[in-house]
C-alpha atoms as a PDB file:
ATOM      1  CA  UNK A   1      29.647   4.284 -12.635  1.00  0.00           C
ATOM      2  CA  UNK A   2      26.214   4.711 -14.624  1.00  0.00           C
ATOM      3  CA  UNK A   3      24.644   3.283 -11.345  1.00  0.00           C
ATOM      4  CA  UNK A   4      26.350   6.211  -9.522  1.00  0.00           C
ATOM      5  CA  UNK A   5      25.489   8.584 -12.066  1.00  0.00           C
ATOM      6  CA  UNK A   6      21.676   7.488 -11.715  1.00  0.00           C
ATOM      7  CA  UNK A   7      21.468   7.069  -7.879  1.00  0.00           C
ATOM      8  CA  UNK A   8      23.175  11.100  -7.686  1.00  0.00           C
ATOM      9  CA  UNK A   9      20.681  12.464 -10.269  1.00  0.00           C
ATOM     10  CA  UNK A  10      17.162  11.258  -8.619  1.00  0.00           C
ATOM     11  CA  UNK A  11      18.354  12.911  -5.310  1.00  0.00           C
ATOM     12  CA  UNK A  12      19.381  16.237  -6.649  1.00  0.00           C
ATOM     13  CA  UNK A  13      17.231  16.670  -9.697  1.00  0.00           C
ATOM     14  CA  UNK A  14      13.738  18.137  -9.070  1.00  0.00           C
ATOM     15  CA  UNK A  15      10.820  15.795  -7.992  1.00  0.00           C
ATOM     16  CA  UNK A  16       7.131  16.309  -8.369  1.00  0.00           C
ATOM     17  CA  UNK A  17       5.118  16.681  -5.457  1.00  0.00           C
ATOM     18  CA  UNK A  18       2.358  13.694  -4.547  1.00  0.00           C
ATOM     19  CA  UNK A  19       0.266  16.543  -3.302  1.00  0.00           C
ATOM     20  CA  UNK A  20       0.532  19.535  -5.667  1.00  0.00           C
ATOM     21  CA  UNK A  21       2.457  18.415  -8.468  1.00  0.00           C
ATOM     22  CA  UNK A  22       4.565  21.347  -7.774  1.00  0.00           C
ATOM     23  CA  UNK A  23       8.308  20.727  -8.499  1.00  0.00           C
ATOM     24  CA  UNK A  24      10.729  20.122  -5.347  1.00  0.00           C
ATOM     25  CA  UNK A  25      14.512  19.581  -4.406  1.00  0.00           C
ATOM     26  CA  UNK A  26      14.616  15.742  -2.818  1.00  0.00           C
ATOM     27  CA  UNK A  27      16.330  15.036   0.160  1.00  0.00           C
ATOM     28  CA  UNK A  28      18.375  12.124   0.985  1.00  0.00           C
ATOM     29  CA  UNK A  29      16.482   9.009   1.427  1.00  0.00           C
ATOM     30  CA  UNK A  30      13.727   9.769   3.848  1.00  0.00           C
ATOM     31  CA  UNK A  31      10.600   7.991   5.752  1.00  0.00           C
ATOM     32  CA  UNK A  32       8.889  11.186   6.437  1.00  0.00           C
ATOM     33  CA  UNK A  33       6.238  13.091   4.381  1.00  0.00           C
ATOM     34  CA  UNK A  34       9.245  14.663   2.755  1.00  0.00           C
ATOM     35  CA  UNK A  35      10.291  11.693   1.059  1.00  0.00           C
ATOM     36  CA  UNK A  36       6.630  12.774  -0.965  1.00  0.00           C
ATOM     37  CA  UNK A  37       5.318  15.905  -0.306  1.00  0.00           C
ATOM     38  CA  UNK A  38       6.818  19.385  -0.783  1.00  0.00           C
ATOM     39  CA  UNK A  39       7.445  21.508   2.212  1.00  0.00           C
ATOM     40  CA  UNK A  40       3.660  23.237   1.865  1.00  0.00           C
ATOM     41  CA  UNK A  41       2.096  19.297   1.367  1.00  0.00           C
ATOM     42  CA  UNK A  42       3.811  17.354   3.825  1.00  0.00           C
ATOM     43  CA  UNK A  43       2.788  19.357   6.772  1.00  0.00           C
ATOM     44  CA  UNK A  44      -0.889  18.738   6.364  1.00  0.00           C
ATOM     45  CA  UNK A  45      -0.858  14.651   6.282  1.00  0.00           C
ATOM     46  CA  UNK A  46      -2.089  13.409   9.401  1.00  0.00           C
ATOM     47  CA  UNK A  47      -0.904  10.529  11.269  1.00  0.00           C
ATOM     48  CA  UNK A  48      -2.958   7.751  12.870  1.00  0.00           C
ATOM     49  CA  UNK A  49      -0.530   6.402  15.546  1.00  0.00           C
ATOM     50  CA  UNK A  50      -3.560   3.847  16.616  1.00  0.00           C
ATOM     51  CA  UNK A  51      -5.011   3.310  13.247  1.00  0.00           C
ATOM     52  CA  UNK A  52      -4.707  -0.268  11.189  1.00  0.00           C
ATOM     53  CA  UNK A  53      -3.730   2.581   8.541  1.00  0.00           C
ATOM     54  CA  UNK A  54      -1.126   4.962   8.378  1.00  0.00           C
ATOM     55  CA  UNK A  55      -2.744   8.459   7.457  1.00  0.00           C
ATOM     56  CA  UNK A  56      -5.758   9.826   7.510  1.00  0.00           C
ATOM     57  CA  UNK A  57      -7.779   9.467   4.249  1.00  0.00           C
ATOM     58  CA  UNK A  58      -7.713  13.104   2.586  1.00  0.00           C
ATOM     59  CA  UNK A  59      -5.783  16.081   1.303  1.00  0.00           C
ATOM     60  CA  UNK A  60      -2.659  16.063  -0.782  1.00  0.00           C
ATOM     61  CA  UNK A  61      -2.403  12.227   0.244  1.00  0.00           C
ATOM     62  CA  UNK A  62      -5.290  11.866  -1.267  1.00  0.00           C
ATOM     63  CA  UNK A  63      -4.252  13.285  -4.172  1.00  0.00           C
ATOM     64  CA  UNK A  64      -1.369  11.237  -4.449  1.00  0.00           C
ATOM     65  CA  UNK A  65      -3.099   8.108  -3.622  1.00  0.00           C
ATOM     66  CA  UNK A  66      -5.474   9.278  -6.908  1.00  0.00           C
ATOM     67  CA  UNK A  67      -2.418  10.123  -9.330  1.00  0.00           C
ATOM     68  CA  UNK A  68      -0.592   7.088  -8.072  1.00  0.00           C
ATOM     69  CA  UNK A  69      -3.439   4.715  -9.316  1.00  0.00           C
ATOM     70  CA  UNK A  70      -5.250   6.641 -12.171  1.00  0.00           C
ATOM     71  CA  UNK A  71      -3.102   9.529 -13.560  1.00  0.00           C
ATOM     72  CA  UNK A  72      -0.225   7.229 -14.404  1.00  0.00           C
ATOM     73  CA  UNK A  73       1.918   7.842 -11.735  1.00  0.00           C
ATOM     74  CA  UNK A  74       3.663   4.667 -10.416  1.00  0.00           C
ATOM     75  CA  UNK A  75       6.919   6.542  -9.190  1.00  0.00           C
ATOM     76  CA  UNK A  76       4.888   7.350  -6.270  1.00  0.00           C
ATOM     77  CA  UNK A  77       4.689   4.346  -5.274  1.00  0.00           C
ATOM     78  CA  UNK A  78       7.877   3.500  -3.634  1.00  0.00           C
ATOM     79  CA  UNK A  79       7.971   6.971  -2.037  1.00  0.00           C
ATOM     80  CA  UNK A  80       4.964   7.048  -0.931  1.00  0.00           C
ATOM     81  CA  UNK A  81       5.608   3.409   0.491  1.00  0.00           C
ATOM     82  CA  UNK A  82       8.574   5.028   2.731  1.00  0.00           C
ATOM     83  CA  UNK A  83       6.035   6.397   4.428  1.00  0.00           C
ATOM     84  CA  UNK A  84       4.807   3.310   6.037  1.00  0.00           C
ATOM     85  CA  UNK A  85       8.212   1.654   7.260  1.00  0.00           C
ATOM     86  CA  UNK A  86       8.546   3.735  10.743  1.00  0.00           C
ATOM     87  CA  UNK A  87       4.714   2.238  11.778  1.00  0.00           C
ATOM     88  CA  UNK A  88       5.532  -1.311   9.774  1.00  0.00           C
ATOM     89  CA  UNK A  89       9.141  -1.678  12.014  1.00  0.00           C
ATOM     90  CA  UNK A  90       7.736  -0.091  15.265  1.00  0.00           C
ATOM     91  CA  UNK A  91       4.799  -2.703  14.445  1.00  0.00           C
ATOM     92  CA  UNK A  92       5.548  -5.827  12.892  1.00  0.00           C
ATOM     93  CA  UNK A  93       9.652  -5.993  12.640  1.00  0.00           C
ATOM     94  CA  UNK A  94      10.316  -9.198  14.228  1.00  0.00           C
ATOM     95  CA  UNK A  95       6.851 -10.399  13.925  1.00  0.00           C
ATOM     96  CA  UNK A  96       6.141 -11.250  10.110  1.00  0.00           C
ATOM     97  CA  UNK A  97       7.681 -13.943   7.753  1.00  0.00           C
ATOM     98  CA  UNK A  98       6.711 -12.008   4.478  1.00  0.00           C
ATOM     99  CA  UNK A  99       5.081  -8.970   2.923  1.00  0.00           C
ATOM    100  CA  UNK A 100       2.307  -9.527   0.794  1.00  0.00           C
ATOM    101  CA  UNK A 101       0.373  -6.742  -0.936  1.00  0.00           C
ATOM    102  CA  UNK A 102      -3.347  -6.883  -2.010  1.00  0.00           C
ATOM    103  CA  UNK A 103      -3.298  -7.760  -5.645  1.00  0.00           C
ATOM    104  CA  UNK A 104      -4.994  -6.532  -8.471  1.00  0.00           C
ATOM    105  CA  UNK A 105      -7.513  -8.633 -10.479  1.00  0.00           C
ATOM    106  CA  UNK A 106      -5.566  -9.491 -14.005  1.00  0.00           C
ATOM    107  CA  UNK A 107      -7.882  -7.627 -15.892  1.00  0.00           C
ATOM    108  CA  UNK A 108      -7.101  -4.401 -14.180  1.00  0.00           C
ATOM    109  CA  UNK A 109      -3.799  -4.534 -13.395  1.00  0.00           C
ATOM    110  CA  UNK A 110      -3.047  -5.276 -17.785  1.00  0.00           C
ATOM    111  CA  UNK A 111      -5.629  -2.102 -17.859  1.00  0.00           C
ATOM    112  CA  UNK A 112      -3.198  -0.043 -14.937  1.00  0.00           C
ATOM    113  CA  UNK A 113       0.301  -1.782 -15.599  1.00  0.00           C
ATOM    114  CA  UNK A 114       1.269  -1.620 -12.222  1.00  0.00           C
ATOM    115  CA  UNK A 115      -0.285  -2.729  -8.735  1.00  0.00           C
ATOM    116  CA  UNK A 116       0.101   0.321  -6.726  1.00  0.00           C
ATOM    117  CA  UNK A 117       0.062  -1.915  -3.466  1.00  0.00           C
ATOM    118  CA  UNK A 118       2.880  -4.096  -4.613  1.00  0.00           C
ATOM    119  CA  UNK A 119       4.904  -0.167  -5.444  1.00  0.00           C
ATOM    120  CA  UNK A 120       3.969   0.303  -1.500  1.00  0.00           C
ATOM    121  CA  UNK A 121       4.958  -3.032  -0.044  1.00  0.00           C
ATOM    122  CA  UNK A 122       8.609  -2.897  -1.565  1.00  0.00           C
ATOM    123  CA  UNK A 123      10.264  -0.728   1.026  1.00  0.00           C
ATOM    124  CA  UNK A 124       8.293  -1.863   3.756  1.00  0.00           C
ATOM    125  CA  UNK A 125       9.470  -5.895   2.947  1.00  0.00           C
ATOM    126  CA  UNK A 126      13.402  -4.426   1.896  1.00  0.00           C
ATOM    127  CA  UNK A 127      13.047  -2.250   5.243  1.00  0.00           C
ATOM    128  CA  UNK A 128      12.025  -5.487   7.484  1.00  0.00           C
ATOM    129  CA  UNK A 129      14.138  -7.594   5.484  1.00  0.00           C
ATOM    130  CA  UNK A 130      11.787 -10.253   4.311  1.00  0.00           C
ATOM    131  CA  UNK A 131      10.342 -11.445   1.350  1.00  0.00           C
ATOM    132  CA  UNK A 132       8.059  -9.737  -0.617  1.00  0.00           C
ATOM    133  CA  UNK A 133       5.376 -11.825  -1.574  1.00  0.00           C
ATOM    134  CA  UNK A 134       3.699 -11.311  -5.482  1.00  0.00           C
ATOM    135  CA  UNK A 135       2.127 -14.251  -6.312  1.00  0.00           C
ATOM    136  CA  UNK A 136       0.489 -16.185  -3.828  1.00  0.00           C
ATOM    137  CA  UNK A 137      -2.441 -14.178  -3.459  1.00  0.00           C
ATOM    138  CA  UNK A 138      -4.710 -14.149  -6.343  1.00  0.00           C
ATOM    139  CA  UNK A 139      -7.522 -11.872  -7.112  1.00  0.00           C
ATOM    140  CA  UNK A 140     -10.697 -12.573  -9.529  1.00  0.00           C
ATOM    141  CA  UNK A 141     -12.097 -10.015 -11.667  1.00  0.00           C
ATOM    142  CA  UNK A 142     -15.072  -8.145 -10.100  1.00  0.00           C
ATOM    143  CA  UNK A 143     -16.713  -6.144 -12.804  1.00  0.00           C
ATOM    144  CA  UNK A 144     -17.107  -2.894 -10.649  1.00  0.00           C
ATOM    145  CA  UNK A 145     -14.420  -1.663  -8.542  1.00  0.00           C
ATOM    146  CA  UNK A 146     -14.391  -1.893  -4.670  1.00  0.00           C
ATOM    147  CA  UNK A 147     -14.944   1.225  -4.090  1.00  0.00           C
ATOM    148  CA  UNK A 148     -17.809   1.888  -6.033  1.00  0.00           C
ATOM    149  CA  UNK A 149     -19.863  -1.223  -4.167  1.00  0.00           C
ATOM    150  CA  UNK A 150     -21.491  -0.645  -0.719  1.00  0.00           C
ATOM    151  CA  UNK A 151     -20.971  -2.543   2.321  1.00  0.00           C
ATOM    152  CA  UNK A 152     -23.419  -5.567   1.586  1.00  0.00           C
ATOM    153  CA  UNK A 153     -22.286  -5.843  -1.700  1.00  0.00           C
ATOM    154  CA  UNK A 154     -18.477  -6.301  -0.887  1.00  0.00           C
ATOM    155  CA  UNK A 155     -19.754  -8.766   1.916  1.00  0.00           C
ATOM    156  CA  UNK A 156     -21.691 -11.099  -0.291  1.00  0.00           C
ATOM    157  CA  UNK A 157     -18.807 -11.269  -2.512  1.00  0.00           C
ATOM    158  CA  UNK A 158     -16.819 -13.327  -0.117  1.00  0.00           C
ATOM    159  CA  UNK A 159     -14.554 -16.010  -0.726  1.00  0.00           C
ATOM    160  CA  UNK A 160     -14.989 -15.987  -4.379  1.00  0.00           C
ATOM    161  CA  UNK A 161     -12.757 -12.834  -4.679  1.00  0.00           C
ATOM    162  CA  UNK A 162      -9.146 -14.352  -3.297  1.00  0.00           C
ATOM    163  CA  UNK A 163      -7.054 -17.445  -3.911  1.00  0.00           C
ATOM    164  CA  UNK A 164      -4.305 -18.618  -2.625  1.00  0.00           C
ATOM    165  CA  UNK A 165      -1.499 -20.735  -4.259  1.00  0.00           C
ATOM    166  CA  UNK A 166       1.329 -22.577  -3.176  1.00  0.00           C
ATOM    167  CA  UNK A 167       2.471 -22.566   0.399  1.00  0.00           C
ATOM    168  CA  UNK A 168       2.898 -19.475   1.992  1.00  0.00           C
ATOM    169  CA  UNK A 169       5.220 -18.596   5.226  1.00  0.00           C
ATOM    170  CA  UNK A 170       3.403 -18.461   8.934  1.00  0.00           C
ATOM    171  CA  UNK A 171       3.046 -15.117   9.431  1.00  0.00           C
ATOM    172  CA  UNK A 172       1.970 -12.450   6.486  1.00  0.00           C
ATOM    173  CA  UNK A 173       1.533  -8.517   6.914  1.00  0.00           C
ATOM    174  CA  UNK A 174      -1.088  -7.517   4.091  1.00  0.00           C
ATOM    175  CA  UNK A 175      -0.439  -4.029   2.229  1.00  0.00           C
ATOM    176  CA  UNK A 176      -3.185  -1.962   0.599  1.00  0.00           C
ATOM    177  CA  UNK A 177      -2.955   1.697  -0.517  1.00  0.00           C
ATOM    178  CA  UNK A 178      -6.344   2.533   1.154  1.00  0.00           C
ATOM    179  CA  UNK A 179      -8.756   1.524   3.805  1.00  0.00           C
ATOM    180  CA  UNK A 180     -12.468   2.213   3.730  1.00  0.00           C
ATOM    181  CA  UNK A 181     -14.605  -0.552   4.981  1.00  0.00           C
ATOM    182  CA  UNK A 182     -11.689  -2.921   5.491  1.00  0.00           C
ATOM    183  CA  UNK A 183     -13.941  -5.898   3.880  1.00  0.00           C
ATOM    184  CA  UNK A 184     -10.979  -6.300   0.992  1.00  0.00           C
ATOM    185  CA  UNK A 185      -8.452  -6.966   3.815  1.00  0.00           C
ATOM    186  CA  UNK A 186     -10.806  -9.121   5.675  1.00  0.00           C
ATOM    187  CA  UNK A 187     -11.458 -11.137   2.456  1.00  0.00           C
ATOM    188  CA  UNK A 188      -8.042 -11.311   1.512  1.00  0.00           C
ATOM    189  CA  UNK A 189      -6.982 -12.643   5.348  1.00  0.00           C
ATOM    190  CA  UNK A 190      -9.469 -15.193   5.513  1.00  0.00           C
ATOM    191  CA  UNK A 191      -8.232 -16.307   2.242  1.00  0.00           C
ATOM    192  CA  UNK A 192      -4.412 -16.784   3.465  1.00  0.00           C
ATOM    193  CA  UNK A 193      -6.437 -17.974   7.128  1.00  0.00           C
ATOM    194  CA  UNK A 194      -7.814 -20.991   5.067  1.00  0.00           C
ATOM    195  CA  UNK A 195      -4.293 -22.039   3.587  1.00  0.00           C
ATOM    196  CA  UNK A 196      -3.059 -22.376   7.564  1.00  0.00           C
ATOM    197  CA  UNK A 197      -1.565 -19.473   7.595  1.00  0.00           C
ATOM    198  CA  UNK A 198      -1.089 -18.828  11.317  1.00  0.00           C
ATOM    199  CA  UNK A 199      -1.288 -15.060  11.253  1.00  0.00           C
ATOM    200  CA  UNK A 200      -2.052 -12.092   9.137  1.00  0.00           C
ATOM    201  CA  UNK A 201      -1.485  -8.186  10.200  1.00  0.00           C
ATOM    202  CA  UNK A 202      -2.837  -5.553   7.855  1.00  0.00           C
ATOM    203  CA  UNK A 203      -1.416  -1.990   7.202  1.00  0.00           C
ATOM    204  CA  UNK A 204      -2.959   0.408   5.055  1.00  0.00           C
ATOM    205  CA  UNK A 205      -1.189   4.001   3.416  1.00  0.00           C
ATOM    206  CA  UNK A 206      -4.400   5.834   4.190  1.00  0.00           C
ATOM    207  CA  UNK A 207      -7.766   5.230   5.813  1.00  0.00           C
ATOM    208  CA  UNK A 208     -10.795   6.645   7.777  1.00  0.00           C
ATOM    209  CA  UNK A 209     -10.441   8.675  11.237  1.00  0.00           C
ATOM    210  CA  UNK A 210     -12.079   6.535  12.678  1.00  0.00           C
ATOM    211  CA  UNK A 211     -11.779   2.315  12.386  1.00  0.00           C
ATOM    212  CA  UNK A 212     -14.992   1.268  10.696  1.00  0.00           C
ATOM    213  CA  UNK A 213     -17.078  -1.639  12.798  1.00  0.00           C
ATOM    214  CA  UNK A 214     -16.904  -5.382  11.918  1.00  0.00           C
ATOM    215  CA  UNK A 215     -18.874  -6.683   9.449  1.00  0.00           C
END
């Protein structure tokens, strides 16, 4: 009954918008940008039906992206991971053995209290029906933030940022909230490559227009 009770209130109480923070009546479970956005928001994300990420990198995504990982806002997570499941089913369904987002390192995650990419992956792994794997991929402590390093830097960092333990399944699809030079996700496949792993997909929430080159 309580369960009920809960489950009735989150879809008809008011939700705040990823975008705008504006208040909004939620619809029934949804995988579009109104499972997110308010009607002004949700309009303006644009898709990238040939991208390794989902969205393009800007706008009121990029404002929820932001809120999600530094304004405290982990309940945007899992709706902003709804977004993902149409490309992760028309992509991968039938094709992975487990989910497996990009992990935090300890240090920030205790600072954050949440990995936002572990928030994303949860629908997508419930949606493909497969496991969601938390904690087989490892990630050391950095000092300085991925973003804030430039392309040689994240390079020379190499296979001292990921580990791998125990024995994960054949076939892994990688989650991360954002995509900018792709090195993390490169970094974080060869990792899972050198535990025989036979293959690794990536899928990002948001990234650039355009793919970036190999590095």
């Amino acid at each position: 009954m309580i369960k009920a009770a809960h489950h009735l209130f989150r879809h008809l109480a008011p939700m705040k918008c990823g975008g705008c923070d504006s208040a909004f009546m939620p619809k029934s479970d949804r995988r579009d940008a109104g499972a997110a956005f308010c009607p002004a928001c949700a309009p303006l994300l644009d898709k990238l039906p040939f991208s390794s990420s989902c969205f393009a990198y800007g706008g009121p995504l990029a404002e929820a992206i932001q809120s999600l990982k530094y304004r405290n806002r982990p309940e945007l997570g899992h709706r902003l991971g709804c977004l993902m499941i149409e490309t992760a089913l028309s992509r991968f369904a039938g094709q992975i053995d487990a989910v497996a987002p990009i992990p935090l390192s300890q240090r920030r995650q205790r600072k954050r209290g949440y990995n936002q990419a572990s928030l994303l992956a949860e629908p997508i792994a419930a949606a493909i029906a497969v496991p969601l794997l938390t904690g087989v991929l490892l990630r050391h402590s950095q000092g300085r933030s991925q973003a804030r390093r430039n392309r040689r830097e994240r390079r020379l960092l190499g296979r001292a940022t990921f580990e791998v333990r125990g024995s994960p399944p054949g076939r892994v699809l990688l989650i991360d909230d954002v995509r900018t030079t792709g090195t993390t996700l490169k970094m974080a496949t060869a990792a899972l490559v050198r535990q025989e792993v036979s293959s690794v997909r990536t899928l990002s929430l948001a990234g650039p227009t355009e793919e970036p080159s190999r590095v």
